[in-house]
Every structure is written in C-alpha cells, then in structure tokens.
PDB file of N, CA and C in Angstrom:
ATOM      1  N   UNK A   1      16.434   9.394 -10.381  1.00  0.00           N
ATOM      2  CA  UNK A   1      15.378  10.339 -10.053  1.00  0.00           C
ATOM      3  C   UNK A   1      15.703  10.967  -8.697  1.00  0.00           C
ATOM      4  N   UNK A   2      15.502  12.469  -8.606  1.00  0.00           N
ATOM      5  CA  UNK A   2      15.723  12.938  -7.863  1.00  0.00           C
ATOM      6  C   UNK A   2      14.401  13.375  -6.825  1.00  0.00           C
ATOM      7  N   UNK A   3      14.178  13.149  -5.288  1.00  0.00           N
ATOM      8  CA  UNK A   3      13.042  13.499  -4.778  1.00  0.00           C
ATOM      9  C   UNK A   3      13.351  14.761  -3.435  1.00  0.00           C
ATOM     10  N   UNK A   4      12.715  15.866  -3.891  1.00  0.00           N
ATOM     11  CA  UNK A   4      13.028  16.735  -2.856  1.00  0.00           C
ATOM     12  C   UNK A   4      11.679  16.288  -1.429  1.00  0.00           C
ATOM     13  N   UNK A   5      12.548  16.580  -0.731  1.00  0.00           N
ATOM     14  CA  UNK A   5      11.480  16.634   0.534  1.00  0.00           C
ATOM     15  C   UNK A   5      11.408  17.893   1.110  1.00  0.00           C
ATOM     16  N   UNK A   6      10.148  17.790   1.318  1.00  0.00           N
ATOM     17  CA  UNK A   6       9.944  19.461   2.539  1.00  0.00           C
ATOM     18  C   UNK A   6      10.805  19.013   3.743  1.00  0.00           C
ATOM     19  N   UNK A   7      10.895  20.029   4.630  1.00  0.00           N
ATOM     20  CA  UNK A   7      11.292  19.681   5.635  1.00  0.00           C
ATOM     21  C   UNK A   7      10.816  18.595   6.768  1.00  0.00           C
ATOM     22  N   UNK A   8       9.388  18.148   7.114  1.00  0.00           N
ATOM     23  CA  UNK A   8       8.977  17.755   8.097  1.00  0.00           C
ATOM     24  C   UNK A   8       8.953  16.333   7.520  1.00  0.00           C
ATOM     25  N   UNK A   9       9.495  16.110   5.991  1.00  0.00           N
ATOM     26  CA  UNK A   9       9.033  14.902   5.316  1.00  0.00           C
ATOM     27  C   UNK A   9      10.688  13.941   5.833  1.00  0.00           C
ATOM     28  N   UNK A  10      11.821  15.222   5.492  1.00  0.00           N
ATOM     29  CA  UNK A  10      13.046  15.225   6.246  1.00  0.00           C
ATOM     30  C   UNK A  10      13.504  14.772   7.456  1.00  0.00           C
ATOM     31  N   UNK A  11      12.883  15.347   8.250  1.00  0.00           N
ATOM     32  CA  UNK A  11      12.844  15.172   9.559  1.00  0.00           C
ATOM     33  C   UNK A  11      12.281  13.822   9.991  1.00  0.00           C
ATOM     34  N   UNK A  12      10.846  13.364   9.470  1.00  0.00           N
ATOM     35  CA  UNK A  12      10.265  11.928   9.737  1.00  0.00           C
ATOM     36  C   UNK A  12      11.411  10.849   8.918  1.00  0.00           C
ATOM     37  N   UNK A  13      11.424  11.208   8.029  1.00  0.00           N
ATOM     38  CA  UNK A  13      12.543  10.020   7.484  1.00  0.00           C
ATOM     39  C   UNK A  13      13.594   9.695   8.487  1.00  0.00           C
ATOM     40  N   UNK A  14      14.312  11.245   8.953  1.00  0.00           N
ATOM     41  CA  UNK A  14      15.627  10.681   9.963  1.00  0.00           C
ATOM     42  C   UNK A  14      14.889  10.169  11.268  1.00  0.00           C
ATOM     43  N   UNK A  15      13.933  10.331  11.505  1.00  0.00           N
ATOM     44  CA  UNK A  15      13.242   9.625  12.633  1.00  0.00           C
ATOM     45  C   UNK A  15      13.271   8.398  12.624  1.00  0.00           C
ATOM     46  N   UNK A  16      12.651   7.889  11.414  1.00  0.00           N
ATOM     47  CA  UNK A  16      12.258   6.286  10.987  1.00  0.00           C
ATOM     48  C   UNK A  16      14.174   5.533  10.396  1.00  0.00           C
ATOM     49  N   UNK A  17      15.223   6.322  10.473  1.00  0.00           N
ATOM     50  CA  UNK A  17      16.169   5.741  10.148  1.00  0.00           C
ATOM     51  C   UNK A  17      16.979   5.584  11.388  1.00  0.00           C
ATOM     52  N   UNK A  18      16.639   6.670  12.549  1.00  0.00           N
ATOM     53  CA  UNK A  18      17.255   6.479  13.957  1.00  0.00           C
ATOM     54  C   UNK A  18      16.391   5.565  14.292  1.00  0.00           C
ATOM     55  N   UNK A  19      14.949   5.318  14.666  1.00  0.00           N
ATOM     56  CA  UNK A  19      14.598   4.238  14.615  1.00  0.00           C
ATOM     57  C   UNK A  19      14.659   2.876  14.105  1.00  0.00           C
ATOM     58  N   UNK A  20      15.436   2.902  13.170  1.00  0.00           N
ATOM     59  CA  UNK A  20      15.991   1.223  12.571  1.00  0.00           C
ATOM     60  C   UNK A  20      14.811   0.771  11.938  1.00  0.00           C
ATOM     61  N   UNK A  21      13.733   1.620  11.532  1.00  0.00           N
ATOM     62  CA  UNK A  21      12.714   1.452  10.781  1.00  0.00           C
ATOM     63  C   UNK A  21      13.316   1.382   8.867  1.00  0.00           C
ATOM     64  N   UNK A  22      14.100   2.001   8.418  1.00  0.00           N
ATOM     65  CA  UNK A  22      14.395   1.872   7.266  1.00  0.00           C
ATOM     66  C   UNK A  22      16.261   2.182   7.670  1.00  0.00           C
ATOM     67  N   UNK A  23      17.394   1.924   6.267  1.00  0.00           N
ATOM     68  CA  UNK A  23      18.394   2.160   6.672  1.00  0.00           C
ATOM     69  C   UNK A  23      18.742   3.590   6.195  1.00  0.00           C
ATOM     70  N   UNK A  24      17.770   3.594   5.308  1.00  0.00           N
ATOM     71  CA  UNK A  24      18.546   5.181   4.558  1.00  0.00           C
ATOM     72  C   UNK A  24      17.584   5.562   3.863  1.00  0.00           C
ATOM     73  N   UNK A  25      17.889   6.670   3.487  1.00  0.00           N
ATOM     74  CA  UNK A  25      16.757   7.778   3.401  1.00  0.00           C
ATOM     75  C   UNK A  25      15.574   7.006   1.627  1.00  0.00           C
ATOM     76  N   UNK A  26      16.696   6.495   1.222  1.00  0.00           N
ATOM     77  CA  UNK A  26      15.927   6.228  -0.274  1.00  0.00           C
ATOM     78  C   UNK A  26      14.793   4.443  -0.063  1.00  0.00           C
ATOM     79  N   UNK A  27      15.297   4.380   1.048  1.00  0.00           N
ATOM     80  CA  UNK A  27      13.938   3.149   1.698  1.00  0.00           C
ATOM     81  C   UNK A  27      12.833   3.627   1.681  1.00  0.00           C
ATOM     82  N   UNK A  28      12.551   5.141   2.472  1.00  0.00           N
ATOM     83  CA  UNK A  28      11.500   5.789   2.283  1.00  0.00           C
ATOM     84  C   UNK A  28      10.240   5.422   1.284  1.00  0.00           C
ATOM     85  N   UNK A  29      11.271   5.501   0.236  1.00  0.00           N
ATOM     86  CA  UNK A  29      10.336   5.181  -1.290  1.00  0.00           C
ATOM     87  C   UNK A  29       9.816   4.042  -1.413  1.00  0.00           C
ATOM     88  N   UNK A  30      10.641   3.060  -1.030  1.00  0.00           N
ATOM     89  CA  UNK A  30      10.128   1.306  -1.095  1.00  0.00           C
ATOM     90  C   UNK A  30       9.221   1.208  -0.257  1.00  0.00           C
ATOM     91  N   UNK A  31       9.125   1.768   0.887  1.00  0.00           N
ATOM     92  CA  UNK A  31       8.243   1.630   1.456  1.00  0.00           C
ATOM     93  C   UNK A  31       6.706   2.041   1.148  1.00  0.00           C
ATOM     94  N   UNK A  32       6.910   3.138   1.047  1.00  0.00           N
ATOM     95  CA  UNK A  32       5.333   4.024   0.418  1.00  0.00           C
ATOM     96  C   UNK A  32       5.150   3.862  -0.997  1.00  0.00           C
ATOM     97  N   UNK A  33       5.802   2.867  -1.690  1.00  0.00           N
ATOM     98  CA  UNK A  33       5.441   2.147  -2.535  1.00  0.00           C
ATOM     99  C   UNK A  33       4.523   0.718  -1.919  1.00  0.00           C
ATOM    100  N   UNK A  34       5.204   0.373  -1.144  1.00  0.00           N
ATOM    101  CA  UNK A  34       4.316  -0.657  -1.001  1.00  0.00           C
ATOM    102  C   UNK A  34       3.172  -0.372  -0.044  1.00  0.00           C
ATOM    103  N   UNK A  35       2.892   0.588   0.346  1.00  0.00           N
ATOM    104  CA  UNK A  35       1.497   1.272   0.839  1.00  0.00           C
ATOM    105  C   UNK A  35       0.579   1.429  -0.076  1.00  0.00           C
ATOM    106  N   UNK A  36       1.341   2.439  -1.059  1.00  0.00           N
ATOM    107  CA  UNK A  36       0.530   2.649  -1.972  1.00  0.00           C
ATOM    108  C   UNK A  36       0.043   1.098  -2.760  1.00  0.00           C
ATOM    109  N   UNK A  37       0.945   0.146  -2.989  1.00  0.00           N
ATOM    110  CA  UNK A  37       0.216  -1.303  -3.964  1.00  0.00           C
ATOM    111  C   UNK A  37      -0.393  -1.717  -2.933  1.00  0.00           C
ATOM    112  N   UNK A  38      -0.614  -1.598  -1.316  1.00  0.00           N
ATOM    113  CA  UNK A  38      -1.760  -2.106  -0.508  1.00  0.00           C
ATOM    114  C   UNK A  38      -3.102  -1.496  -1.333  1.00  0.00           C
ATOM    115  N   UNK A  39      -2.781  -0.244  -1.083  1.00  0.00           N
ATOM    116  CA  UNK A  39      -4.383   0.632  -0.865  1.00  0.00           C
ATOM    117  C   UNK A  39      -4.389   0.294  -2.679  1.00  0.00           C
ATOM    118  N   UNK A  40      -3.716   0.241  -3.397  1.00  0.00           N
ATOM    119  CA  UNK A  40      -4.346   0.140  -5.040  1.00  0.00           C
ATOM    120  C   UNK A  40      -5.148  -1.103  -4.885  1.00  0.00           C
ATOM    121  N   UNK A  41      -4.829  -2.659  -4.298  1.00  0.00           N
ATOM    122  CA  UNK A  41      -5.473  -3.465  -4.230  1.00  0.00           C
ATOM    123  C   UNK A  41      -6.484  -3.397  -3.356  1.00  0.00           C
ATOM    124  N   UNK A  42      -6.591  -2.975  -2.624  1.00  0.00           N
ATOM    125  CA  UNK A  42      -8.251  -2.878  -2.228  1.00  0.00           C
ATOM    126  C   UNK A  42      -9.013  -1.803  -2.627  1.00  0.00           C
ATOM    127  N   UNK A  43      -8.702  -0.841  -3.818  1.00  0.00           N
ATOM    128  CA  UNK A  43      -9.898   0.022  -4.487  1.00  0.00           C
ATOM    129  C   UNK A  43      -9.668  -0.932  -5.706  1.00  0.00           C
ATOM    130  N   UNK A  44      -8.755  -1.749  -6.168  1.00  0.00           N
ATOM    131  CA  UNK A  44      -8.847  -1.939  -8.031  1.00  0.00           C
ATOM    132  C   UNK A  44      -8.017  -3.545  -7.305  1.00  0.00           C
ATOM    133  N   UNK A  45      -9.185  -4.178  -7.076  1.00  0.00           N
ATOM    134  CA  UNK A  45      -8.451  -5.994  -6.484  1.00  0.00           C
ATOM    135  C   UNK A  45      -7.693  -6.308  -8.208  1.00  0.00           C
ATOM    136  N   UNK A  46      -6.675  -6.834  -7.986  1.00  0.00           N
ATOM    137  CA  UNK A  46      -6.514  -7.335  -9.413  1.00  0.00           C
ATOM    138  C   UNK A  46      -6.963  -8.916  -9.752  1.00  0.00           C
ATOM    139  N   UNK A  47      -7.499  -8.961 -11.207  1.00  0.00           N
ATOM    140  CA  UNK A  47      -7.956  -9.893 -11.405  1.00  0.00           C
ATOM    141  C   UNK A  47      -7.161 -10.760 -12.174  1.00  0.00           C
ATOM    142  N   UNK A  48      -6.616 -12.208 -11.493  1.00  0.00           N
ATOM    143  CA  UNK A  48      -5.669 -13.219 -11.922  1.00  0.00           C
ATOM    144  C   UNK A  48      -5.969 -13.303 -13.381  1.00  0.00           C
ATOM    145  N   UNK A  49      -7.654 -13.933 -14.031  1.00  0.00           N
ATOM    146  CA  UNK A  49      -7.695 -14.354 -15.318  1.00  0.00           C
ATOM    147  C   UNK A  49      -8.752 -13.380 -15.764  1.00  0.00           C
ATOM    148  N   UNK A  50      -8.791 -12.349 -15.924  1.00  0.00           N
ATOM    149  CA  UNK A  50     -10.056 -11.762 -16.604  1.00  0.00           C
ATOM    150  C   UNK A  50     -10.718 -12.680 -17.946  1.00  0.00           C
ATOM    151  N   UNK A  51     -11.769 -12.286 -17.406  1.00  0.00           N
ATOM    152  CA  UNK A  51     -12.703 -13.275 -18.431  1.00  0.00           C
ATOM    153  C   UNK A  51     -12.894 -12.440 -19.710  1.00  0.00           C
ATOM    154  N   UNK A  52     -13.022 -13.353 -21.343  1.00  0.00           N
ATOM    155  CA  UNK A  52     -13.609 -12.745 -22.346  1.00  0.00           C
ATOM    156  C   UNK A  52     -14.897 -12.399 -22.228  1.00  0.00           C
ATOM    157  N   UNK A  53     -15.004 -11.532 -23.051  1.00  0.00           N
ATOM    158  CA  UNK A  53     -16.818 -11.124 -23.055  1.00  0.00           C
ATOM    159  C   UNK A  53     -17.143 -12.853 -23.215  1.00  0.00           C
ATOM    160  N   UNK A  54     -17.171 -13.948 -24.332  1.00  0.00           N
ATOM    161  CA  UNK A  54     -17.698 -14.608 -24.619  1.00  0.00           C
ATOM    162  C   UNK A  54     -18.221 -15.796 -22.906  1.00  0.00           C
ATOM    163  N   UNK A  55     -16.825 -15.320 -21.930  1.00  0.00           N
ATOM    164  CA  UNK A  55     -16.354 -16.457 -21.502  1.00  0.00           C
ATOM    165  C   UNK A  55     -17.133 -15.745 -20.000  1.00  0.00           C
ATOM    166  N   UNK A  56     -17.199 -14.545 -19.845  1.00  0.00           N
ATOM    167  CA  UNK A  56     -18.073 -14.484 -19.407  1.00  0.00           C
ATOM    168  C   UNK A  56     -19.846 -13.964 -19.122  1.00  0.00           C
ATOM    169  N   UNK A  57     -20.305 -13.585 -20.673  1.00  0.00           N
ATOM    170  CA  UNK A  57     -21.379 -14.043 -20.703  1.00  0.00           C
ATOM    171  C   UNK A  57     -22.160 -15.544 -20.329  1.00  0.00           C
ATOM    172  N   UNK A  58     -21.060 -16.474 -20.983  1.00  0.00           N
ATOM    173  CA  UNK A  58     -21.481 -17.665 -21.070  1.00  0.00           C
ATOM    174  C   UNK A  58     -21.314 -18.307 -19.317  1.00  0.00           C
ATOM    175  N   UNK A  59     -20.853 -17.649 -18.539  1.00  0.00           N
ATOM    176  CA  UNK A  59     -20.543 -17.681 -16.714  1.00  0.00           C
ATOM    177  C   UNK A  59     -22.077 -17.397 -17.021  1.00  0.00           C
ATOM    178  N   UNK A  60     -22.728 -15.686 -16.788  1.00  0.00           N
ATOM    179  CA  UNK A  60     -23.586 -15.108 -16.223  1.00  0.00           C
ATOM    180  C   UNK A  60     -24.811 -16.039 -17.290  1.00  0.00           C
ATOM    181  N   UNK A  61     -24.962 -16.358 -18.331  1.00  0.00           N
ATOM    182  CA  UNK A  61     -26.442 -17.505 -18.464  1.00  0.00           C
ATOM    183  C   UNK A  61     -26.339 -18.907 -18.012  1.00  0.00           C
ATOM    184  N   UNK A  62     -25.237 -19.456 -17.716  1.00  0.00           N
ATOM    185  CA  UNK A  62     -25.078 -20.413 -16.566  1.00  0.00           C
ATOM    186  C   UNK A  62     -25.255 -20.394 -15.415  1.00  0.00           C
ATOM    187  N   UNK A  63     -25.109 -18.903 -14.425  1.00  0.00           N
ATOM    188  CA  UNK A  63     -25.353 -18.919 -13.181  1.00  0.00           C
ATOM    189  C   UNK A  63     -26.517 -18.903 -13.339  1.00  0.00           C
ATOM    190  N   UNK A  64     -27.920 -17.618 -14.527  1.00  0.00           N
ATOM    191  CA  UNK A  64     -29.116 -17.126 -14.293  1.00  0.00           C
ATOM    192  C   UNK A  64     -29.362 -18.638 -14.478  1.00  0.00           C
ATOM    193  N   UNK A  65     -29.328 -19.694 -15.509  1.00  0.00           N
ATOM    194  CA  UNK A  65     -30.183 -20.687 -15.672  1.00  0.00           C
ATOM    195  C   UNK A  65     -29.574 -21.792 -14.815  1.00  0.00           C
ATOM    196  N   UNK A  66     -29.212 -21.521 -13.750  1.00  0.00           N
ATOM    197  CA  UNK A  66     -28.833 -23.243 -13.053  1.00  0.00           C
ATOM    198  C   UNK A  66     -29.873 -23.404 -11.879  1.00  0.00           C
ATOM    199  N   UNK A  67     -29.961 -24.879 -11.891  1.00  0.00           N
ATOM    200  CA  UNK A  67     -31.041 -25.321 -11.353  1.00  0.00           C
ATOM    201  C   UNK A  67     -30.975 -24.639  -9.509  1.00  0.00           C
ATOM    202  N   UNK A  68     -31.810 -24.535  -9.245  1.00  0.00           N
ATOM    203  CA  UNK A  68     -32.082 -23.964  -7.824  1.00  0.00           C
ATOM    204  C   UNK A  68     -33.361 -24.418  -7.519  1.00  0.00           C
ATOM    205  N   UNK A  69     -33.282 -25.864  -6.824  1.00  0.00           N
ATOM    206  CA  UNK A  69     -33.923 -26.720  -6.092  1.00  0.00           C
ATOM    207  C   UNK A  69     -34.788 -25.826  -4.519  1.00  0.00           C
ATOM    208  N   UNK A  70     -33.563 -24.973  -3.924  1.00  0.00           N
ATOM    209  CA  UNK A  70     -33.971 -24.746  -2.050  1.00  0.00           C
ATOM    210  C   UNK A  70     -34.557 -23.261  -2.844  1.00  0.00           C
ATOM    211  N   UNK A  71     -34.565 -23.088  -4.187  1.00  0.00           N
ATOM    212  CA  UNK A  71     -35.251 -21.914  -4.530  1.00  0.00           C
ATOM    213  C   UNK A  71     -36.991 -21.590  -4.212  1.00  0.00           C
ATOM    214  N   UNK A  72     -38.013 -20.471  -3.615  1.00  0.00           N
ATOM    215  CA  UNK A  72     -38.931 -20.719  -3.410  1.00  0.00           C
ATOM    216  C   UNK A  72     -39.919 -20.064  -4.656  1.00  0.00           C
ATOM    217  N   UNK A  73     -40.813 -21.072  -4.719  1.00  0.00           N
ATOM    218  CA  UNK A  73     -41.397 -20.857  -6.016  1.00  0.00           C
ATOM    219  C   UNK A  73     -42.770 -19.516  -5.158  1.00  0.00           C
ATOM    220  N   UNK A  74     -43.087 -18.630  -6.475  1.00  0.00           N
ATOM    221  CA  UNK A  74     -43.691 -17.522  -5.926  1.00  0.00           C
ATOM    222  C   UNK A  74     -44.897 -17.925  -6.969  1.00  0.00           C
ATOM    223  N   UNK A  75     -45.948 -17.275  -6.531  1.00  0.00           N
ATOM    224  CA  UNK A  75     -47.626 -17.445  -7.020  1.00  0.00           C
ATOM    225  C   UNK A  75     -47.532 -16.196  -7.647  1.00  0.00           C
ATOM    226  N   UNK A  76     -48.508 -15.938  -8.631  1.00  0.00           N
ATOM    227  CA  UNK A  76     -49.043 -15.188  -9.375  1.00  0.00           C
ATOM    228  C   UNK A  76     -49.068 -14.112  -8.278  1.00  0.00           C
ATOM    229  N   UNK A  77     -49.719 -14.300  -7.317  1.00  0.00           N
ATOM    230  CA  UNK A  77     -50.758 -13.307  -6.559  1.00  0.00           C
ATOM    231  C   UNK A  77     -49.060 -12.437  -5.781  1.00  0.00           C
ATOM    232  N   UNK A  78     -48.144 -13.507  -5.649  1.00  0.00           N
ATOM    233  CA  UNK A  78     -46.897 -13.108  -5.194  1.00  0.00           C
ATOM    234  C   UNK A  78     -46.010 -12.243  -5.684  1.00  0.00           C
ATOM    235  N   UNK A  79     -46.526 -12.323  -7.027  1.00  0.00           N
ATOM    236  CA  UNK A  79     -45.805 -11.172  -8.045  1.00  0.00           C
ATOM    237  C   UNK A  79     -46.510 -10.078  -8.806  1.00  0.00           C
ATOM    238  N   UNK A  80     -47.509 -10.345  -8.316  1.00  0.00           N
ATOM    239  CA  UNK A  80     -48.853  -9.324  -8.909  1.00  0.00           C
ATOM    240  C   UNK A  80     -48.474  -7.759  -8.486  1.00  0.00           C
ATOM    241  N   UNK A  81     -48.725  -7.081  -9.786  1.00  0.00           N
ATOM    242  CA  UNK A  81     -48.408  -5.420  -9.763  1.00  0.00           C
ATOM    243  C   UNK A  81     -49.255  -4.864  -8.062  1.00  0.00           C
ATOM    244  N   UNK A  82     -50.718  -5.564  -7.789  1.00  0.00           N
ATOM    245  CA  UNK A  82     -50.814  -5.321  -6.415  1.00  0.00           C
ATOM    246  C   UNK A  82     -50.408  -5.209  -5.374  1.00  0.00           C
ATOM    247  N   UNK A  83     -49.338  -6.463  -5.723  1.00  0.00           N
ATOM    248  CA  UNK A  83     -48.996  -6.962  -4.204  1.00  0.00           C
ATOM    249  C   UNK A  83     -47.502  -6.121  -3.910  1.00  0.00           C
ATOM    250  N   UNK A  84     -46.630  -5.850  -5.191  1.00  0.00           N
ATOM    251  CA  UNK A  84     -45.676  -5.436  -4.711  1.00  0.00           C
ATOM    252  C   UNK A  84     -45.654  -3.957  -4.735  1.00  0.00           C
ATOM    253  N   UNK A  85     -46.577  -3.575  -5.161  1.00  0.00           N
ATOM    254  CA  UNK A  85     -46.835  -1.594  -4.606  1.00  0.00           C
ATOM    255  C   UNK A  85     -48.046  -1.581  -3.757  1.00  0.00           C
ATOM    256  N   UNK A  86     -48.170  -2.682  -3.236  1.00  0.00           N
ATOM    257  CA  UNK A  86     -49.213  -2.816  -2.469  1.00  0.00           C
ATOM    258  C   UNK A  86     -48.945  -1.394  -1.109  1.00  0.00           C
ATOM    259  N   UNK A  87     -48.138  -1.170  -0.382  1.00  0.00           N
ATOM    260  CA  UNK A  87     -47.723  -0.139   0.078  1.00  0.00           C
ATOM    261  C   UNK A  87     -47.458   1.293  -0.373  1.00  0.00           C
ATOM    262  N   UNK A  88     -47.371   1.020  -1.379  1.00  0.00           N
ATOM    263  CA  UNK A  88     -47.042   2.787  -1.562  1.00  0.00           C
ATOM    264  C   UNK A  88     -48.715   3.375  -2.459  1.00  0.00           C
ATOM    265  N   UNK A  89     -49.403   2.930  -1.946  1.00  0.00           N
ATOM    266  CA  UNK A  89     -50.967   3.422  -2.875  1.00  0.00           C
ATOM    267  C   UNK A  89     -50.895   3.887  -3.991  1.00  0.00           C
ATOM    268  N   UNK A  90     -50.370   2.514  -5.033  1.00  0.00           N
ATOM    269  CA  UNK A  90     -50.692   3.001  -6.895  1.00  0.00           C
ATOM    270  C   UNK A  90     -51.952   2.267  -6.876  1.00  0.00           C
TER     271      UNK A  90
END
C-alpha cells in the first residue's frame, strides 16, 4: 500500500525521524495505528467475554433480586404520588 503525504505531513515525519522518534518514514503508520487502537478503546472498551442474552439476563434478575440488607426500606407515604411531585404542584 501506497500512502501519499501532503507536504507538512512530510516534513513532521522527517522531524520525528531526525529526532530518533521513529527510524523511517513507514513507522509513521505503526505508530498512529496505535493511537488510533488507544482512542478506539476508550470510545468502544472491548469486551473479554460478552455475555449471551440468556447469560446475561439471568446476571441482571440476579443483581435486581439479591438480597440488600444496608438497603433502606421506604413507607408508603415515601413513595406516595404526593410526596414525590410534591414540588412541582400536580
């Protein structure tokens, strides 16, 4: 594969090769490859074992139904259509 560069793309490369930053011009690429697989993993993290639907439904009604002891139990009056539009005057 052949990659043309503009000029100033030219110019930074021989910069970063007089600098002893890469040895030759086709490092360039290895490099901003591996920029680019930085920034892909932190918009799209990859996931080691993706879960089946089955495998993780059966996660998410295990987390909703597990016991939660330091959980605080709420009163009627605590969940009452009053209390929680109690501010905005319905």
């Amino acid at each position: 594969m052949v990659i043309a560069l503009n000029p100033e793309q030219e110019r930074i490369v021989g910069q970063a090769i007089e600098a002893g930053l890469i040895e030759k011009a086709e490092d360039a690429v290895e490099l901003g490859m591996g920029t680019i697989r930085l920034r892909l993993e932190t918009v799209t993290p990859p996931r080691a074992n993706p879960l089946s639907h089955e495998d993780w439904s059966k996660a998410l009604n295990e987390f909703v139904n597990r016991d939660r002891p330091d959980a605080p139990l709420l009163s009627d009056e605590d969940i009452s259509r009053e209390s929680i539009y109690a501010d905005r005057g319905l």
